[in-house]
PDB file of N, CA and C in Angstrom:
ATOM      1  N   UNK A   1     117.164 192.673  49.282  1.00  0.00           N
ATOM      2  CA  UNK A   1     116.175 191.664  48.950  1.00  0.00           C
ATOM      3  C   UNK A   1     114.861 191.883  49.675  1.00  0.00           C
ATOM      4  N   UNK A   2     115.069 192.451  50.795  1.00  0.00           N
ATOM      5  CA  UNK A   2     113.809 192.945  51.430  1.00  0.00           C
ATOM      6  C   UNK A   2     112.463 193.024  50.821  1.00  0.00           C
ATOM      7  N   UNK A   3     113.603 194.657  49.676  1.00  0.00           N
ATOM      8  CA  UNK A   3     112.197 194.957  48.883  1.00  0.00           C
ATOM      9  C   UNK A   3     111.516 194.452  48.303  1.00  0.00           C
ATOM     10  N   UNK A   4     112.065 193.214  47.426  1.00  0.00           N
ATOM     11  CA  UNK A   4     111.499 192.354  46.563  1.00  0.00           C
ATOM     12  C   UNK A   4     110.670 191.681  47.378  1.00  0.00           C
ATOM     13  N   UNK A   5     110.412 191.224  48.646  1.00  0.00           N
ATOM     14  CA  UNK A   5     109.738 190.555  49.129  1.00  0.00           C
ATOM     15  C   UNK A   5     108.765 191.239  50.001  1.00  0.00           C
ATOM     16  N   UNK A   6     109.120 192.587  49.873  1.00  0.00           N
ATOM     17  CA  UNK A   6     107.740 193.211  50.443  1.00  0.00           C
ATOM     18  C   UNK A   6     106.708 193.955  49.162  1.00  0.00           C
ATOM     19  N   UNK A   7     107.365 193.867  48.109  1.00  0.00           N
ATOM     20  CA  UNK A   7     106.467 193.757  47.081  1.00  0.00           C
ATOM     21  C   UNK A   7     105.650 193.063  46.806  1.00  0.00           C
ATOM     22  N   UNK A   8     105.744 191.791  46.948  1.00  0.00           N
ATOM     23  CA  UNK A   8     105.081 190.554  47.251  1.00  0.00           C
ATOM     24  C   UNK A   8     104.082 190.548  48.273  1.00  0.00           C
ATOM     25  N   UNK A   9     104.399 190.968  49.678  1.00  0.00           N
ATOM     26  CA  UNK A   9     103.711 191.102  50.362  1.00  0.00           C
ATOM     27  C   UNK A   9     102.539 191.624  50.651  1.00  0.00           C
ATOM     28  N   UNK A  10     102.946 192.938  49.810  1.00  0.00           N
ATOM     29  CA  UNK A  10     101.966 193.912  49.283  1.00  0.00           C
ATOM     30  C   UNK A  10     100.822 193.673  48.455  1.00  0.00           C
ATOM     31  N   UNK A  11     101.364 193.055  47.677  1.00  0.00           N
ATOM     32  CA  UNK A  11     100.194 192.454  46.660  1.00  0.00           C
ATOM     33  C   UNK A  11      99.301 191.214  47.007  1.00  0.00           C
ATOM     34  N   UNK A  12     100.435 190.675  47.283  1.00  0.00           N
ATOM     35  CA  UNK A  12      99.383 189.348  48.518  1.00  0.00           C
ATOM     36  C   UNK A  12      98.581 190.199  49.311  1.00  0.00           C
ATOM     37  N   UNK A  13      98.328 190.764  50.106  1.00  0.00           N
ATOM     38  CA  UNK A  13      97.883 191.202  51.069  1.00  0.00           C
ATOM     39  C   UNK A  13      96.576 191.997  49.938  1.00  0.00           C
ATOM     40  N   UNK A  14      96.690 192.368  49.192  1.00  0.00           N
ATOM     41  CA  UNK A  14      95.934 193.060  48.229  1.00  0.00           C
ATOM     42  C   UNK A  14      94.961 192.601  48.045  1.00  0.00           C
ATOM     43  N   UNK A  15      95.697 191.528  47.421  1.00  0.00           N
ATOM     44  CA  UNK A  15      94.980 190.051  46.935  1.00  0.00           C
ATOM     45  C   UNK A  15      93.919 189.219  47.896  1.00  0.00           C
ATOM     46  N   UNK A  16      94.504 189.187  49.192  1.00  0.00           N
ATOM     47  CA  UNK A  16      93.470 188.061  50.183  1.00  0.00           C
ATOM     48  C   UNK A  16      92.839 188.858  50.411  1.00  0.00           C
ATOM     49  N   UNK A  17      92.594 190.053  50.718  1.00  0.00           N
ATOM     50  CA  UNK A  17      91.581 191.031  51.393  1.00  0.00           C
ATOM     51  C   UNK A  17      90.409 191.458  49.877  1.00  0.00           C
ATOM     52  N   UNK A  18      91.043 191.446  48.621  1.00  0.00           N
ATOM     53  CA  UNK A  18      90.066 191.395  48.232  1.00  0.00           C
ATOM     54  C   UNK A  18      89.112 190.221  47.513  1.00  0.00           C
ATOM     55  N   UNK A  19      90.195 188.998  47.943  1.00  0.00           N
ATOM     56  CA  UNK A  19      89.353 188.009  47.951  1.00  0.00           C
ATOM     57  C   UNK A  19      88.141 187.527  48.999  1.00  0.00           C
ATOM     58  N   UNK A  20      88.695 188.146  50.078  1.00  0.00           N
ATOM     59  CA  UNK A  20      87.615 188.095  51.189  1.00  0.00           C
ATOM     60  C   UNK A  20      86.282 189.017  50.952  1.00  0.00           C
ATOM     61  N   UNK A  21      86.740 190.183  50.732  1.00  0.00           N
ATOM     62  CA  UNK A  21      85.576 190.680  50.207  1.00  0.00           C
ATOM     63  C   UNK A  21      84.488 190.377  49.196  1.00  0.00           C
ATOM     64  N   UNK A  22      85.711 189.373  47.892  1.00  0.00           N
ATOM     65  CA  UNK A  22      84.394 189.368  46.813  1.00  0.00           C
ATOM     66  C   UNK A  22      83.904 187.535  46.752  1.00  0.00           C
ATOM     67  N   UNK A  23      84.310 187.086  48.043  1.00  0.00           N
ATOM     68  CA  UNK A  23      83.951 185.799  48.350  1.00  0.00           C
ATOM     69  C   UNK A  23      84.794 184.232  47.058  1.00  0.00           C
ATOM     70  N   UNK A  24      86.107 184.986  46.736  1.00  0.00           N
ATOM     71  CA  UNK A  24      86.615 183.706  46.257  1.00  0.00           C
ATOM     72  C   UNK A  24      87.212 182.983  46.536  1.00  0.00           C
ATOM     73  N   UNK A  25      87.078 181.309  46.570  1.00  0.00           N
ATOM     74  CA  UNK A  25      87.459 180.434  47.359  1.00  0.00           C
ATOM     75  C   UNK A  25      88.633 180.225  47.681  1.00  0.00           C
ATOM     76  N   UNK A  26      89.240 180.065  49.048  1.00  0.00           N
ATOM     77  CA  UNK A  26      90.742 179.940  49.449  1.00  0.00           C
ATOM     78  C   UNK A  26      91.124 178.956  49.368  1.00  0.00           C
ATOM     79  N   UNK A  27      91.612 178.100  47.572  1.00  0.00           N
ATOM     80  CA  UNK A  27      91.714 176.961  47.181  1.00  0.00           C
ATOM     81  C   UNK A  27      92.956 178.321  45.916  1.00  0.00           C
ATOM     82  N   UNK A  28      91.815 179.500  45.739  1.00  0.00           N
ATOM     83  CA  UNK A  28      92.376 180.336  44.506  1.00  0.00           C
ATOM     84  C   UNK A  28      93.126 181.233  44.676  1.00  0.00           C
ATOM     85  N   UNK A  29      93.108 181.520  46.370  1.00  0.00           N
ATOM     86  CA  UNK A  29      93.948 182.971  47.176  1.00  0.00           C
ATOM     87  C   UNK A  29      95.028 182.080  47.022  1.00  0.00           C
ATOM     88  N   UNK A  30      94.985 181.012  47.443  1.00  0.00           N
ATOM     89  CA  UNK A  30      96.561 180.370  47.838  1.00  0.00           C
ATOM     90  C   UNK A  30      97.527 180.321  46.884  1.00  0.00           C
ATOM     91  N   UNK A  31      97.098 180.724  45.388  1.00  0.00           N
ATOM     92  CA  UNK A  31      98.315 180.721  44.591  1.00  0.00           C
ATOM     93  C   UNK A  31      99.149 181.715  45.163  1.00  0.00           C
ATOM     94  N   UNK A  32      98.395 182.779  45.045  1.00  0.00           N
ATOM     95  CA  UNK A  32      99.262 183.852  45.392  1.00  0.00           C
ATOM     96  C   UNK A  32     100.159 184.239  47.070  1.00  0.00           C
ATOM     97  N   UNK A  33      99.453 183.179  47.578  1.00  0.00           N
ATOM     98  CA  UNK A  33     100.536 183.212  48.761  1.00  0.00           C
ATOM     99  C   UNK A  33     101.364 182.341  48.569  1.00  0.00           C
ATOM    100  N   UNK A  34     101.463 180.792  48.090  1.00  0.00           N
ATOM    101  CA  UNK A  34     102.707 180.192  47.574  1.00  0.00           C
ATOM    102  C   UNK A  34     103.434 180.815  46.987  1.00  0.00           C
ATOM    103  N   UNK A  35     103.424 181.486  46.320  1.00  0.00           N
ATOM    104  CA  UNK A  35     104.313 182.225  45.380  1.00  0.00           C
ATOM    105  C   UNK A  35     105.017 183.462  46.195  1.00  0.00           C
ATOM    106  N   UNK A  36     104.252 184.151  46.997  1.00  0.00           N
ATOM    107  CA  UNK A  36     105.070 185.014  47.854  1.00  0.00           C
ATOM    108  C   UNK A  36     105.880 184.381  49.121  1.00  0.00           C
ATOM    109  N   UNK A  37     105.376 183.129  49.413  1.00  0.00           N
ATOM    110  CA  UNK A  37     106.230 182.560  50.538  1.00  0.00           C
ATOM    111  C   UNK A  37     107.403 181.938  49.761  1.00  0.00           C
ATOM    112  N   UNK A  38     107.411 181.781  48.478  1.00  0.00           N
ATOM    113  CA  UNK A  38     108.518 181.250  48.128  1.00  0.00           C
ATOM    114  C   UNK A  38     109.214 181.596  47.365  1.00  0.00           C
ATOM    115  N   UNK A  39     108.718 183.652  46.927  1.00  0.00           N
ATOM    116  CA  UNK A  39     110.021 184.151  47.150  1.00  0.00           C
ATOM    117  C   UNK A  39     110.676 184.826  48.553  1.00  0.00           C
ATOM    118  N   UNK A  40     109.212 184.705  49.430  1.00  0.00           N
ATOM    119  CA  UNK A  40     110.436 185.158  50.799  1.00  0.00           C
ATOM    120  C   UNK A  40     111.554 183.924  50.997  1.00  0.00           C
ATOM    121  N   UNK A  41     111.290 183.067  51.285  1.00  0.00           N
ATOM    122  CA  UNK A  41     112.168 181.829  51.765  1.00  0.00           C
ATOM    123  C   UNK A  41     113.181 181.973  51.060  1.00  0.00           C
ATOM    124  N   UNK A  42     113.341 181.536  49.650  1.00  0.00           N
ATOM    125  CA  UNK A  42     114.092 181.771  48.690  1.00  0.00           C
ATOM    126  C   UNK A  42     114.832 183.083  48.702  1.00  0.00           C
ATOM    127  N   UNK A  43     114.634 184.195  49.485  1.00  0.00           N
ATOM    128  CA  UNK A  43     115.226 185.561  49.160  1.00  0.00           C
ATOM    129  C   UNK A  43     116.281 185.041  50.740  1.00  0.00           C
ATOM    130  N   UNK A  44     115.454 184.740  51.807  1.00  0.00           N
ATOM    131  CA  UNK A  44     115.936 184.886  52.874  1.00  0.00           C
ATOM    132  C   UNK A  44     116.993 183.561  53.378  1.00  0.00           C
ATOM    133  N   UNK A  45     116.830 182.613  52.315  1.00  0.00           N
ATOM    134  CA  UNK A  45     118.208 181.751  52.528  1.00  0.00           C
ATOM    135  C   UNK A  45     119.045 182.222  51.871  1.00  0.00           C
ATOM    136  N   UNK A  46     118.941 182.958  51.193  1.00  0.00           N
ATOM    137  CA  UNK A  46     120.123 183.549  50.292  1.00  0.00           C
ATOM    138  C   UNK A  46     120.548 184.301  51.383  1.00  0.00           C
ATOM    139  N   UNK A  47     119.619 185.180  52.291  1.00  0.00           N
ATOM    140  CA  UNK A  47     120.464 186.066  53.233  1.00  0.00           C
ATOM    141  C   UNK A  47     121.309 184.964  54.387  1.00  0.00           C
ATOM    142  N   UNK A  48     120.462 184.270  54.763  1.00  0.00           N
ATOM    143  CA  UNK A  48     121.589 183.440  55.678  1.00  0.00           C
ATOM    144  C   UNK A  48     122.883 183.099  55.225  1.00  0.00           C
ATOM    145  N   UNK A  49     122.831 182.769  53.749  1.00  0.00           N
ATOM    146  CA  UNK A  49     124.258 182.287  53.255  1.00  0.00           C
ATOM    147  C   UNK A  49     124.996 182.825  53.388  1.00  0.00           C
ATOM    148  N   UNK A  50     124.560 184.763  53.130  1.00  0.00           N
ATOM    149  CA  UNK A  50     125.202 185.378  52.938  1.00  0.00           C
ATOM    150  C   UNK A  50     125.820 186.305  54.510  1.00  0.00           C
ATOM    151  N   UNK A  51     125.094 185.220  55.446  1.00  0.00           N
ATOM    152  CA  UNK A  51     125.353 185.752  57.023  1.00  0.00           C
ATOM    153  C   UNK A  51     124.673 186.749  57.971  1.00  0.00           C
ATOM    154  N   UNK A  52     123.447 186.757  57.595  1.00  0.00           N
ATOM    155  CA  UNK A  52     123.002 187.763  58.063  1.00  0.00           C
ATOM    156  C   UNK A  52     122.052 187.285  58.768  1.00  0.00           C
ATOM    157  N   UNK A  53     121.481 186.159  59.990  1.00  0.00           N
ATOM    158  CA  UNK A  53     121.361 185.879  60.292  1.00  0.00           C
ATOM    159  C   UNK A  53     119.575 186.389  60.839  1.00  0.00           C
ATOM    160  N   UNK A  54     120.214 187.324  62.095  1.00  0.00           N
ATOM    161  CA  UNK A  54     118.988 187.664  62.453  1.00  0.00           C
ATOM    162  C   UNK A  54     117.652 188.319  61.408  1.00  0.00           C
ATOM    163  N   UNK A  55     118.075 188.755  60.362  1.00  0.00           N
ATOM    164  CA  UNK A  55     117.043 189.435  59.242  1.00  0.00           C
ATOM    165  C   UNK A  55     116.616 188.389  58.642  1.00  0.00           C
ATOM    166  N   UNK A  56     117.644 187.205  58.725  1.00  0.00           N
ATOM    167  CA  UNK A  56     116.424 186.279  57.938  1.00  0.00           C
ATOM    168  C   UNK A  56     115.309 185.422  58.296  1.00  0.00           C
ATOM    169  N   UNK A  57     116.158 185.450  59.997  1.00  0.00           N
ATOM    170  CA  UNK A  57     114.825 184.723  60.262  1.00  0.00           C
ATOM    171  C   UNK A  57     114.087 185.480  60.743  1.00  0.00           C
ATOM    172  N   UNK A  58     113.715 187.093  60.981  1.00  0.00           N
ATOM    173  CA  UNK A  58     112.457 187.804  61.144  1.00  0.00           C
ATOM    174  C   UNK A  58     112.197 187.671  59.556  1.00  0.00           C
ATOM    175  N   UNK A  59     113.373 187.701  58.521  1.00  0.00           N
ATOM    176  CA  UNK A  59     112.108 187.508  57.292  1.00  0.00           C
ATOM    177  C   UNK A  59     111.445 186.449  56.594  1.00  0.00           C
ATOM    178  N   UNK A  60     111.997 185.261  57.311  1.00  0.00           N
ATOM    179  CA  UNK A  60     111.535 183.661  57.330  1.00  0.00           C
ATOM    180  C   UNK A  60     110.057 183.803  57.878  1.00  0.00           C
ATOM    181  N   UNK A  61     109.749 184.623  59.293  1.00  0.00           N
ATOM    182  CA  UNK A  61     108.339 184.952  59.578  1.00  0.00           C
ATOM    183  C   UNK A  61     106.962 184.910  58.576  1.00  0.00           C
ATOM    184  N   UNK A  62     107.952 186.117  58.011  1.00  0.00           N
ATOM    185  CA  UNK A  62     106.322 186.231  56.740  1.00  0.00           C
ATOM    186  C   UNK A  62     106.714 184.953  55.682  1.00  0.00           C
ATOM    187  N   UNK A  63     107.458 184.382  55.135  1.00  0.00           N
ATOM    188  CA  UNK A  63     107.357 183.794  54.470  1.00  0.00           C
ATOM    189  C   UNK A  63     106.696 182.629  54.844  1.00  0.00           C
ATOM    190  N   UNK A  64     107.310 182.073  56.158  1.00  0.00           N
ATOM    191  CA  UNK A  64     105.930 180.524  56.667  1.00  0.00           C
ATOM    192  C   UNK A  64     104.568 181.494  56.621  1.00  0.00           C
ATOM    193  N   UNK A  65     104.357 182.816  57.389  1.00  0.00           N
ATOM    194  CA  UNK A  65     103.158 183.018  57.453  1.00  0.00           C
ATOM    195  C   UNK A  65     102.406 182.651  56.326  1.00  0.00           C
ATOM    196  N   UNK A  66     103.128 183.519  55.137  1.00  0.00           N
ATOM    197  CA  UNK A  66     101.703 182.924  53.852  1.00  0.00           C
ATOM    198  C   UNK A  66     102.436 181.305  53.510  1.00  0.00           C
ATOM    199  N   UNK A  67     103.102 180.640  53.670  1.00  0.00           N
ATOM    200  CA  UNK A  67     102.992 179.150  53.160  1.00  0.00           C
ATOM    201  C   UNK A  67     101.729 178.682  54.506  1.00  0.00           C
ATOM    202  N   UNK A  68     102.245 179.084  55.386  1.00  0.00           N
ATOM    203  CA  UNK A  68     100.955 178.239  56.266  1.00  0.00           C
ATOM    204  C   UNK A  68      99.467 178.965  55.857  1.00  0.00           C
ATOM    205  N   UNK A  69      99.378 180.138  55.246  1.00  0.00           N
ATOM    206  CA  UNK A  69      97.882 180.385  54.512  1.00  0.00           C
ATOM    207  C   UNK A  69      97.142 179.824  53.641  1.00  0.00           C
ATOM    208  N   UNK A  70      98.305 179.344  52.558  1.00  0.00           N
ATOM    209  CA  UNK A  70      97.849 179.347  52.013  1.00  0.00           C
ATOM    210  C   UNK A  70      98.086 177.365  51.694  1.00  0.00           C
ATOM    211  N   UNK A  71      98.431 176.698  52.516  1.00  0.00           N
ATOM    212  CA  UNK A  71      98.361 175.452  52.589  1.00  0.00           C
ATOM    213  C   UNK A  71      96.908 174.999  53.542  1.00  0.00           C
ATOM    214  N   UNK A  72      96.963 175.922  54.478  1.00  0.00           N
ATOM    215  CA  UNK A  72      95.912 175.948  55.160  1.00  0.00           C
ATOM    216  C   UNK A  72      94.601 176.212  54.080  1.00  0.00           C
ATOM    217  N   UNK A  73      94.645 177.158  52.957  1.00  0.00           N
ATOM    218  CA  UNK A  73      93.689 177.045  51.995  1.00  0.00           C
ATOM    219  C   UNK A  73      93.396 176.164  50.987  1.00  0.00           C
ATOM    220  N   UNK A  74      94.229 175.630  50.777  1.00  0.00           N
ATOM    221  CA  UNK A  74      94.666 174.216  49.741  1.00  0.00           C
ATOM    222  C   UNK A  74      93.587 172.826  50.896  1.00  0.00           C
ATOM    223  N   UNK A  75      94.028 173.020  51.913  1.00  0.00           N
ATOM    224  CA  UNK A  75      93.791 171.311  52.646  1.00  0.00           C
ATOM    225  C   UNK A  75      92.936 171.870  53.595  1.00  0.00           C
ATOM    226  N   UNK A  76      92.255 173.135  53.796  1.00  0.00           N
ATOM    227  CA  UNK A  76      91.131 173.365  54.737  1.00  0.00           C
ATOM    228  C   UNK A  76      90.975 173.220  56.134  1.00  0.00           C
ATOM    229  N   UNK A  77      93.003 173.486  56.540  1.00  0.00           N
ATOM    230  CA  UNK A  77      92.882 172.901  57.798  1.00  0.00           C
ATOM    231  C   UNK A  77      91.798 174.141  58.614  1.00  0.00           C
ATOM    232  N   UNK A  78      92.199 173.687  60.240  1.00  0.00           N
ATOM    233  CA  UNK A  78      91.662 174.607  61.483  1.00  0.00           C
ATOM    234  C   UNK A  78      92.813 175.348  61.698  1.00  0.00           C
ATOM    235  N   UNK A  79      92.245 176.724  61.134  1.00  0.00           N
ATOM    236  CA  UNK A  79      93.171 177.905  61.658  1.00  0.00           C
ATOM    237  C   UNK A  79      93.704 178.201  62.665  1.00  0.00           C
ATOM    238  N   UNK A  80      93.137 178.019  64.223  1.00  0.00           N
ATOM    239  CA  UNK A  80      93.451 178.531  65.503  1.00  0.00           C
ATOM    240  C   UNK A  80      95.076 178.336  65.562  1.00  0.00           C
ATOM    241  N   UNK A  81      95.581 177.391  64.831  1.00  0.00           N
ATOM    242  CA  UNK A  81      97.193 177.185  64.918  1.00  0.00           C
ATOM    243  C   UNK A  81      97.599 178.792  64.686  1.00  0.00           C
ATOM    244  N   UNK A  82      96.720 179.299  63.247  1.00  0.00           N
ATOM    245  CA  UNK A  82      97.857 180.361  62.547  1.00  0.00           C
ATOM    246  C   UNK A  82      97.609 181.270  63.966  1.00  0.00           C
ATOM    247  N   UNK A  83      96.280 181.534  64.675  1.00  0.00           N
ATOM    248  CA  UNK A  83      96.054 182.701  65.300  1.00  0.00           C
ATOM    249  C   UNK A  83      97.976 182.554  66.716  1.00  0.00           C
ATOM    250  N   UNK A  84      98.412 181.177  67.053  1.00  0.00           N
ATOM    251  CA  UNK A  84      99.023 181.078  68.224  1.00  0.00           C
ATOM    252  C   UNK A  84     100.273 181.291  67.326  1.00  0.00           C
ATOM    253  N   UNK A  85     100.525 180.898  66.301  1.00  0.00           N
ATOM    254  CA  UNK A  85     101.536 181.515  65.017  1.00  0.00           C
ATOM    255  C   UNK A  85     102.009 182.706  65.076  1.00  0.00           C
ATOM    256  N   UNK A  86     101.202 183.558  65.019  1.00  0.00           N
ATOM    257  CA  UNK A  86     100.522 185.060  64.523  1.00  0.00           C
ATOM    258  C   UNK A  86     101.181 185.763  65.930  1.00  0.00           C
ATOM    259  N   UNK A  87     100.811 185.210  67.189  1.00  0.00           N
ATOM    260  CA  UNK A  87     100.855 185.671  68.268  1.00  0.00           C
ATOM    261  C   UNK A  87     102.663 185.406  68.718  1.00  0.00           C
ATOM    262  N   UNK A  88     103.230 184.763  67.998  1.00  0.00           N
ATOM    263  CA  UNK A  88     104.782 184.228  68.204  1.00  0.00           C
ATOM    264  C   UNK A  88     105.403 185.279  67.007  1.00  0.00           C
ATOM    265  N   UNK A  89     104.570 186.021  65.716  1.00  0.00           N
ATOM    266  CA  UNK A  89     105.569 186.269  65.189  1.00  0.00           C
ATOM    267  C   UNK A  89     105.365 188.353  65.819  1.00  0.00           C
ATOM    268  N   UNK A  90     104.146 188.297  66.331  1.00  0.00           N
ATOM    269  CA  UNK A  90     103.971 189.683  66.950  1.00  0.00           C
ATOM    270  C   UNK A  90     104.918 189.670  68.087  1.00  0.00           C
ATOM    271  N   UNK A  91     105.094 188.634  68.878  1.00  0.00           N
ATOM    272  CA  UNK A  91     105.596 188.790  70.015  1.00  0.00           C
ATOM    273  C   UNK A  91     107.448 189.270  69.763  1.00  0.00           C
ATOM    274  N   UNK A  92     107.710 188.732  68.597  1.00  0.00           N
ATOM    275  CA  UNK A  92     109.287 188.736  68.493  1.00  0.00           C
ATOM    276  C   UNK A  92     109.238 190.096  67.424  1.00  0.00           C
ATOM    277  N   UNK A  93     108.216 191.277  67.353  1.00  0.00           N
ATOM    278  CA  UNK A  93     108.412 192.457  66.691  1.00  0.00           C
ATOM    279  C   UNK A  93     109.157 193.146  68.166  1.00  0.00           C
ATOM    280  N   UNK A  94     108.885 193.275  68.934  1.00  0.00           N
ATOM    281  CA  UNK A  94     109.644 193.414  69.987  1.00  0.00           C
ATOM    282  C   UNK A  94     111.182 193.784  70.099  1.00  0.00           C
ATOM    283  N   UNK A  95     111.630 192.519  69.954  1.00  0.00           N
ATOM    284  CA  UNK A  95     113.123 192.297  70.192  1.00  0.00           C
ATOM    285  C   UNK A  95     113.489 193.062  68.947  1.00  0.00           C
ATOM    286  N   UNK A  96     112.869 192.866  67.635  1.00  0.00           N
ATOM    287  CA  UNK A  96     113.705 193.971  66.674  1.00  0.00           C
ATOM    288  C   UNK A  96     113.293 195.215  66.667  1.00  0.00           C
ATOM    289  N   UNK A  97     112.442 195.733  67.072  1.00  0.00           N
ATOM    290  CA  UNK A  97     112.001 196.997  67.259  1.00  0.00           C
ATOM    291  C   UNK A  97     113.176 197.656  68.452  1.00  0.00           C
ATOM    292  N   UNK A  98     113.251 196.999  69.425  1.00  0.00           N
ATOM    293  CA  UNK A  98     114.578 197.180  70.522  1.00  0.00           C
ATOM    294  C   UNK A  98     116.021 197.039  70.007  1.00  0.00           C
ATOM    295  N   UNK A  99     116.028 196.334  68.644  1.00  0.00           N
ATOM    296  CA  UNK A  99     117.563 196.505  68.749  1.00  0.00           C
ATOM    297  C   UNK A  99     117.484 197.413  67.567  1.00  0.00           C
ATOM    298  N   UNK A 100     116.792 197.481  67.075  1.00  0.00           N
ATOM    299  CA  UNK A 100     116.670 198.615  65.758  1.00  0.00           C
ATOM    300  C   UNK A 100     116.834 200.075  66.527  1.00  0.00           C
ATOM    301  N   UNK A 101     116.037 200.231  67.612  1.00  0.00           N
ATOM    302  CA  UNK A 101     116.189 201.565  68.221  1.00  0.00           C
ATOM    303  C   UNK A 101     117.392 201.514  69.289  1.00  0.00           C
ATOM    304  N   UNK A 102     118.002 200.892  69.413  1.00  0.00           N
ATOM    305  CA  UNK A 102     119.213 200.830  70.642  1.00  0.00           C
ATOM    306  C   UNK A 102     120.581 200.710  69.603  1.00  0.00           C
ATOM    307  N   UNK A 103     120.471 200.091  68.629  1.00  0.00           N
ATOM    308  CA  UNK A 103     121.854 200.336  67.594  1.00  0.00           C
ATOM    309  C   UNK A 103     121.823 201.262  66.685  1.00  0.00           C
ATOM    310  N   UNK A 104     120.646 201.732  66.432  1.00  0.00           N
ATOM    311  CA  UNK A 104     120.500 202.993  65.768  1.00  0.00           C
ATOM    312  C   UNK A 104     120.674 202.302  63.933  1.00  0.00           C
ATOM    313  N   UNK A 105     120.026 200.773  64.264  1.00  0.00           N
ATOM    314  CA  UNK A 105     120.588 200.329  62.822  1.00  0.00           C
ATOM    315  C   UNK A 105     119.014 199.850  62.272  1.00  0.00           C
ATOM    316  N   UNK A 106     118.395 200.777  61.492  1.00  0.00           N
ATOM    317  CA  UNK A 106     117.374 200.512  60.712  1.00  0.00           C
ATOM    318  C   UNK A 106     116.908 199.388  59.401  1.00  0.00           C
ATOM    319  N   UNK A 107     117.746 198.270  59.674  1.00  0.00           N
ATOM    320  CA  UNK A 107     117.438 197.302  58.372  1.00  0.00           C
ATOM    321  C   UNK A 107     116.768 197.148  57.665  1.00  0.00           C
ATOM    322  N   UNK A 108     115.682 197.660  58.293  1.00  0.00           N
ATOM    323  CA  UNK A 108     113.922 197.436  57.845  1.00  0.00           C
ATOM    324  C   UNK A 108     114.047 198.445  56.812  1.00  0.00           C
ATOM    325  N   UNK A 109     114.662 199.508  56.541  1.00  0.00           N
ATOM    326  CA  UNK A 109     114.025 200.890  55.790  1.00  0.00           C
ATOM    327  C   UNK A 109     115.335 200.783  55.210  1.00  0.00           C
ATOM    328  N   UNK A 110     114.859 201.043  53.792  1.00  0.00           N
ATOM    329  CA  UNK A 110     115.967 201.195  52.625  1.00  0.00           C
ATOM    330  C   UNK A 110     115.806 201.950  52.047  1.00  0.00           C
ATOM    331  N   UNK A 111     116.316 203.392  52.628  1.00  0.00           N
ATOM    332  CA  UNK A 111     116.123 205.066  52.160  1.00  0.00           C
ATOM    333  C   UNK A 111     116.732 205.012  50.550  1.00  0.00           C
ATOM    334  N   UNK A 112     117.671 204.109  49.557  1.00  0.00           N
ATOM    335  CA  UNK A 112     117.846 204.572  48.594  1.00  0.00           C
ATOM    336  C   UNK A 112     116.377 204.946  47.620  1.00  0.00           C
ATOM    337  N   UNK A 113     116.556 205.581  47.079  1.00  0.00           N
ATOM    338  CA  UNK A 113     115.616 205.866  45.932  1.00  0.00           C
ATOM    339  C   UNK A 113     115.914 205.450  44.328  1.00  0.00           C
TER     340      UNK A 113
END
């Protein structure tokens, strides 16, 4: 399910950067991050159900990230929240970067083709 939600990601990310560039209002970016936060959420309770605990909530991360973008673009809040956000979800790349390289178990990368 990953992938499906880093497809999303991808394109979101596509999307706000070139909305920033061509100046359209973040009332119109935010569709497209609702929609990617809610297929991460939606992908990643399915993973909890299915027990997998720690992957979902590093992949619960990006999914509040764009719901809080793009609610934040809807109602115009003050960002400085996302920046101390931002700084909680960098801080916990860490701990999976450490157990990814100490179990030798790559979750993140899905070599099928």
């Amino acid at each position: 399910m990953l992938g499906l939600v880093l497809l999303y990601v991808g394109i979101v990310l596509i999307s706000n950067g070139m909305a920033g560039l061509y100046g359209v209002d973040r009332k119109s970016k935010s569709i497209m991050n609702f929609f990617t936060a809610g297929v991460s959420i939606v992908a990643n309770v399915i993973t909890i159900i299915m027990g997998d605990y720690y992957s979902a909530a590093t992949g619960l991360l990006f999914g509040f990230t764009y719901l809080y973008i793009a609610l934040n673009g809807v109602f115009d809040l003050d960002q400085r929240l996302y920046g101390w956000y931002s700084l909680f979800v960098a801080i916990n790349t860490i701990p999976a970067a450490y157990r990814s390289f100490t179990t030798n178990d790559f979750w993140m990368v899905d070599l099928r083709i």
